[in-house]
PDB file of N, CA and C in Angstrom:
ATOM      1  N   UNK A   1     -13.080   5.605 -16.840  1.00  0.00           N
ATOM      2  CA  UNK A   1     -13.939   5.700 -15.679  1.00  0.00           C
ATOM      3  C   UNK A   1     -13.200   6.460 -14.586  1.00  0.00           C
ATOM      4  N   UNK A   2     -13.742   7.455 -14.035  1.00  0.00           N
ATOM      5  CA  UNK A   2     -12.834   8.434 -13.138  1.00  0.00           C
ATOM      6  C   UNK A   2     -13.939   7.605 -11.524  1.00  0.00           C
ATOM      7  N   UNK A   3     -12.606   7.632 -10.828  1.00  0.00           N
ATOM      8  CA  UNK A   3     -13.414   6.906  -9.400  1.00  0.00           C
ATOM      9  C   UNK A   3     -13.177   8.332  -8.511  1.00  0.00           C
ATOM     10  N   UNK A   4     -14.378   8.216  -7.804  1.00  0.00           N
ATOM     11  CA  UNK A   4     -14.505   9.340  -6.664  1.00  0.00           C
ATOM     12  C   UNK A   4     -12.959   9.567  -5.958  1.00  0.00           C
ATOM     13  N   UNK A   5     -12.454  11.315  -5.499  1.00  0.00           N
ATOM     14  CA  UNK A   5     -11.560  10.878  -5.134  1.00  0.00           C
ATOM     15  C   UNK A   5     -11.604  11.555  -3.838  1.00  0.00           C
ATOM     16  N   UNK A   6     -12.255  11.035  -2.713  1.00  0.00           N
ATOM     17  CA  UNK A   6     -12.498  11.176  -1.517  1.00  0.00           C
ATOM     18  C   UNK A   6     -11.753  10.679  -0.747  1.00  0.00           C
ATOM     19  N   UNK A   7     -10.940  11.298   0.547  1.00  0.00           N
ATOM     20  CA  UNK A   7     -10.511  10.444   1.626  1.00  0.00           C
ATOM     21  C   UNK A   7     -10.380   8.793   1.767  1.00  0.00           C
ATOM     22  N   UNK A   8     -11.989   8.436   2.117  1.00  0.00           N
ATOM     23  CA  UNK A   8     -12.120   7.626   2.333  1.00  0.00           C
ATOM     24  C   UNK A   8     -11.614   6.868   1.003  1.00  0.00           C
ATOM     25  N   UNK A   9     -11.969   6.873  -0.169  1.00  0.00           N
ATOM     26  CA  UNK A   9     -11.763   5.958  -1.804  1.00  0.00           C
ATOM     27  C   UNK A   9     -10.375   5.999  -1.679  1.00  0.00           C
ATOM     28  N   UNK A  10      -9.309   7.422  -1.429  1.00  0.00           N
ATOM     29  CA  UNK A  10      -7.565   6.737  -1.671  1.00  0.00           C
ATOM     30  C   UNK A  10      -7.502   5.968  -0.345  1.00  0.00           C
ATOM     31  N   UNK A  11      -8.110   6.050   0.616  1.00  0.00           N
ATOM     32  CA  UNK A  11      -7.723   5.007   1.626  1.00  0.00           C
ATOM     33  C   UNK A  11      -7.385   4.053   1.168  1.00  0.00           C
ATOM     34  N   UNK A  12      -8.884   3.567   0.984  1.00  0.00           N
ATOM     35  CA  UNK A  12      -9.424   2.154   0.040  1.00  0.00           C
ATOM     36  C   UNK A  12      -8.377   1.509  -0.635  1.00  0.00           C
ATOM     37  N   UNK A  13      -7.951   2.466  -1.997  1.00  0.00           N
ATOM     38  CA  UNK A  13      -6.640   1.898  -2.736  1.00  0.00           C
ATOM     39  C   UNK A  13      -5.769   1.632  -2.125  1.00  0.00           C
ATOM     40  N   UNK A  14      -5.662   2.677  -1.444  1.00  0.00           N
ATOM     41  CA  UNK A  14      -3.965   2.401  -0.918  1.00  0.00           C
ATOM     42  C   UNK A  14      -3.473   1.540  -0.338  1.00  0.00           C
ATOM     43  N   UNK A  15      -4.604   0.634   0.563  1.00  0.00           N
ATOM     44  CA  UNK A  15      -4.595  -0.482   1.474  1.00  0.00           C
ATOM     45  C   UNK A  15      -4.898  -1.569   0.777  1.00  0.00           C
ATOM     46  N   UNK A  16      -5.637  -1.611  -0.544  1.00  0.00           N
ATOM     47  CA  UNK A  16      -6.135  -2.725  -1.636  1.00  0.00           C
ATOM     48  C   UNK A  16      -4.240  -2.979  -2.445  1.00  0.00           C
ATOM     49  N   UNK A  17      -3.612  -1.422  -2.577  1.00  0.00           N
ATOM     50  CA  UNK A  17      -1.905  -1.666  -3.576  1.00  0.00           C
ATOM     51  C   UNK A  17      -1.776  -2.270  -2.564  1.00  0.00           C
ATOM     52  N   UNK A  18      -1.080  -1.556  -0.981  1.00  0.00           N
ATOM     53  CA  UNK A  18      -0.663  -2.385  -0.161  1.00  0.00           C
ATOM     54  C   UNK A  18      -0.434  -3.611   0.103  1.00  0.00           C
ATOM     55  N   UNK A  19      -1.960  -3.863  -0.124  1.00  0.00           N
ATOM     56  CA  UNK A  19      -2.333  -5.510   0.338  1.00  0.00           C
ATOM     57  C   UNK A  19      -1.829  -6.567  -1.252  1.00  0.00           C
ATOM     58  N   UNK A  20      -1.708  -5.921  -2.404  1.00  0.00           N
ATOM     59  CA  UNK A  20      -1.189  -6.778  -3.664  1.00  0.00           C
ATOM     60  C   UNK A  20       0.243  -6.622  -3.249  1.00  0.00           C
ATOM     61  N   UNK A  21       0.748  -5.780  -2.967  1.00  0.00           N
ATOM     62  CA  UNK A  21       2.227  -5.838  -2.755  1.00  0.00           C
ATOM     63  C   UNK A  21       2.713  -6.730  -1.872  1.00  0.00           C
ATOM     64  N   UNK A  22       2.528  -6.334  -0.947  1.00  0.00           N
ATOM     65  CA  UNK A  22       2.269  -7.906   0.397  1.00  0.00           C
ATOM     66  C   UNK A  22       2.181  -9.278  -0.252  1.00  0.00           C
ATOM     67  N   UNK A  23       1.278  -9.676  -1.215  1.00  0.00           N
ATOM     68  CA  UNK A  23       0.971 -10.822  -1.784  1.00  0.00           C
ATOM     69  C   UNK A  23       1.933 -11.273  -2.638  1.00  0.00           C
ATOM     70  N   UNK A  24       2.217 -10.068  -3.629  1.00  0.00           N
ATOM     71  CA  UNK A  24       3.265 -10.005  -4.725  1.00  0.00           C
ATOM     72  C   UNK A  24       4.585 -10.705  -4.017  1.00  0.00           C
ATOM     73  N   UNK A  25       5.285  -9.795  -2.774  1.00  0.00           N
ATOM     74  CA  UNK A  25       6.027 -10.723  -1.330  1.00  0.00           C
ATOM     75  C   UNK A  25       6.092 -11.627  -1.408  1.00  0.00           C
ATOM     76  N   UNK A  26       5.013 -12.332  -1.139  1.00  0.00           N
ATOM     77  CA  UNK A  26       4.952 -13.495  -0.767  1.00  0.00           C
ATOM     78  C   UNK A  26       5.104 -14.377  -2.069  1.00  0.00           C
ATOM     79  N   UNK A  27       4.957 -14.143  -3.015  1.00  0.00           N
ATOM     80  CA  UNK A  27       4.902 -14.737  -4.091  1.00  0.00           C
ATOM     81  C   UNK A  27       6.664 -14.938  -4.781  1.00  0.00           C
ATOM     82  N   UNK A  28       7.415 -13.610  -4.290  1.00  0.00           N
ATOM     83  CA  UNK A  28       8.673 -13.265  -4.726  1.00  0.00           C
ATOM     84  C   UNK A  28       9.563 -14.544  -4.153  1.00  0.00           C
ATOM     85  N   UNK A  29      10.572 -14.560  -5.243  1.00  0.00           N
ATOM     86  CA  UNK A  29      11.340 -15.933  -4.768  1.00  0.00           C
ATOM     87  C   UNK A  29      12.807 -15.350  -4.425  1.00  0.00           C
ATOM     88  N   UNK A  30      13.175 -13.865  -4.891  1.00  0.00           N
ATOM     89  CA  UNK A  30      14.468 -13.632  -4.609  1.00  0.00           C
ATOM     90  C   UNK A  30      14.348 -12.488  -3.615  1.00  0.00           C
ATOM     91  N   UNK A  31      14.972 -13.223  -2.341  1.00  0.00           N
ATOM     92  CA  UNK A  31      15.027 -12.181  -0.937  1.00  0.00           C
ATOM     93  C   UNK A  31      14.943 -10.803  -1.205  1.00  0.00           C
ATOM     94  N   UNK A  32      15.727 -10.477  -2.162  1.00  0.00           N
ATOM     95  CA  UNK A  32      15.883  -8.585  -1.782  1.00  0.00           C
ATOM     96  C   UNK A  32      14.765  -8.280  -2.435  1.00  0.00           C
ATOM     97  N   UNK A  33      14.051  -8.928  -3.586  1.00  0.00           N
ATOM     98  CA  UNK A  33      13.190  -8.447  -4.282  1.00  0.00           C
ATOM     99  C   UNK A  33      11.568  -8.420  -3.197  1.00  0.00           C
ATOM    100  N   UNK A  34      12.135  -9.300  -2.545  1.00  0.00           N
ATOM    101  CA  UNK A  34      10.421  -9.612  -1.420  1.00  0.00           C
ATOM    102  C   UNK A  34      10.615  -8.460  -0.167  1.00  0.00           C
ATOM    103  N   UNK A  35      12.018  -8.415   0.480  1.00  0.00           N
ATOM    104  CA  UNK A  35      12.247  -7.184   0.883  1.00  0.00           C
ATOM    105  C   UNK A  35      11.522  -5.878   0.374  1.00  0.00           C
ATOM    106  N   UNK A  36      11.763  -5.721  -0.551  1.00  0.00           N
ATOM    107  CA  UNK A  36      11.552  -4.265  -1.243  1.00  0.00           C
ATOM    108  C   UNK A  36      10.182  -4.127  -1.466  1.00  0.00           C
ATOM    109  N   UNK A  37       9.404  -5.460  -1.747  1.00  0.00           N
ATOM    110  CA  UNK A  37       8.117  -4.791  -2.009  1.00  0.00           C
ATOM    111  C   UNK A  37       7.217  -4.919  -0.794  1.00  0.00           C
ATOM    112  N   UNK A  38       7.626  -5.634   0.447  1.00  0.00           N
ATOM    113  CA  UNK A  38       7.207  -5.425   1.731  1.00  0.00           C
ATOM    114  C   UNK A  38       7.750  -4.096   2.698  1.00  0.00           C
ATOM    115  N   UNK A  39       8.988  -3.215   2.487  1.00  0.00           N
ATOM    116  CA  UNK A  39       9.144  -2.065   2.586  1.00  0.00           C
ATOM    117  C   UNK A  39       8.679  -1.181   2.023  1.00  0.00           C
ATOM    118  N   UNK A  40       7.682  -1.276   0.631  1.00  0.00           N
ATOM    119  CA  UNK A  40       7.013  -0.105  -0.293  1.00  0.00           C
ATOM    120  C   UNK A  40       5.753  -0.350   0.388  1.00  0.00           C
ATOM    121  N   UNK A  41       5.402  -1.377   0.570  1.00  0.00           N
ATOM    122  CA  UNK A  41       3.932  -1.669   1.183  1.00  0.00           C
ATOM    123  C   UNK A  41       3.847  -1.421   2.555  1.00  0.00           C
ATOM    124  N   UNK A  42       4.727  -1.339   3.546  1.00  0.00           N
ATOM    125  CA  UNK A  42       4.855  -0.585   4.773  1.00  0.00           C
ATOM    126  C   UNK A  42       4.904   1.165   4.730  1.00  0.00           C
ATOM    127  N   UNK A  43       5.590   1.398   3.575  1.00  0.00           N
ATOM    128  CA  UNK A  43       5.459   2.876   3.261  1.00  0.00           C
ATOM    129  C   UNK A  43       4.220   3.419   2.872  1.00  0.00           C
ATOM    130  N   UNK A  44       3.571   2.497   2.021  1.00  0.00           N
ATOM    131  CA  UNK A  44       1.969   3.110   1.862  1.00  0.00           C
ATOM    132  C   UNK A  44       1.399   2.870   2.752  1.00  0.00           C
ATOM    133  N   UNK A  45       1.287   2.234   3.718  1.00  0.00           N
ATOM    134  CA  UNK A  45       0.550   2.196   4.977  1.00  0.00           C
ATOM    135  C   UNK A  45       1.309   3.173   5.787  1.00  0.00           C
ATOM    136  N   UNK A  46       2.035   3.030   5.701  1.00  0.00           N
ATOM    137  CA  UNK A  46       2.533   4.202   6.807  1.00  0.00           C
ATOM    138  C   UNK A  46       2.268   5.844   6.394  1.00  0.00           C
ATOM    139  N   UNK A  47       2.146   6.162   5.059  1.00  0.00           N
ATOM    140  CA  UNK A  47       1.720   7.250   4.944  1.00  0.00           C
ATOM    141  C   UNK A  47       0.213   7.363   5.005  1.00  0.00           C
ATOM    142  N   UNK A  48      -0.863   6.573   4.580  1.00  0.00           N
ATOM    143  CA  UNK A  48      -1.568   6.670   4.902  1.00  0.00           C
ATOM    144  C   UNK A  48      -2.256   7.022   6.265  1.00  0.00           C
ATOM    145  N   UNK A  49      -1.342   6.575   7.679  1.00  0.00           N
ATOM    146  CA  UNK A  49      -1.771   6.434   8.734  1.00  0.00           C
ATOM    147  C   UNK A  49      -1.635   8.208   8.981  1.00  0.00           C
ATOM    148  N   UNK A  50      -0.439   8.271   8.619  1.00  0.00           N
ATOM    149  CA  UNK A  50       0.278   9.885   8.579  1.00  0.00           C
ATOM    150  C   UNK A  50      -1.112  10.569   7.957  1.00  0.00           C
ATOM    151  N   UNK A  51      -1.540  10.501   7.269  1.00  0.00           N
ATOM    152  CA  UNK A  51      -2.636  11.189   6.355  1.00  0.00           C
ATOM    153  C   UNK A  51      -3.607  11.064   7.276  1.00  0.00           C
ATOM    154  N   UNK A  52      -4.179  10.419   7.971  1.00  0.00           N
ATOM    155  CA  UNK A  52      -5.107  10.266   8.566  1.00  0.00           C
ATOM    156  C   UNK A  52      -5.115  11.054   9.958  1.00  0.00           C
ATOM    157  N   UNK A  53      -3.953  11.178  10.813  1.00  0.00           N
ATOM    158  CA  UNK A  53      -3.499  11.754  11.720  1.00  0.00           C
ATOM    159  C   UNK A  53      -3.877  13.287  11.404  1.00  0.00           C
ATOM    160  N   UNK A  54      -3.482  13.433  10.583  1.00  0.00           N
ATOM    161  CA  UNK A  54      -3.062  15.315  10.059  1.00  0.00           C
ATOM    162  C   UNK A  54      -4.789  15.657   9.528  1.00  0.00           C
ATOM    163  N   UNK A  55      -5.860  14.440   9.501  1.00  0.00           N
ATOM    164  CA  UNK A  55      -7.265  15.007   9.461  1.00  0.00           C
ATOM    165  C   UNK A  55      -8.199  15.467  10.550  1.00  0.00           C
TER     166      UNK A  55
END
């Protein structure tokens, strides 16, 4: 199944990974490992915002 790939739809994902990664976090029991996936999930939001700026 190919999903539309419009602006708005990678938004969508990117903030839906984001938001599992965040969770995944919270779920993580060893510090550096909850670190890391709350710094990857700040990075996809943060590029996203970047992406949005430059439209």
């Amino acid at each position: 199944m190919n999903l539309p790939d419009t602006p708005l739809e990678r938004s969508r994902r990117t903030r839906e990974r984001a938001d599992e990664l965040g969770r995944a976090a919270d779920r993580a029991t060893d510090p550096e490992h909850r670190q890391r996936l709350r710094e990857k999930a700040r990075r996809l939001l943060g590029e996203e915002l970047e992406g949005q700026e430059g439209s």
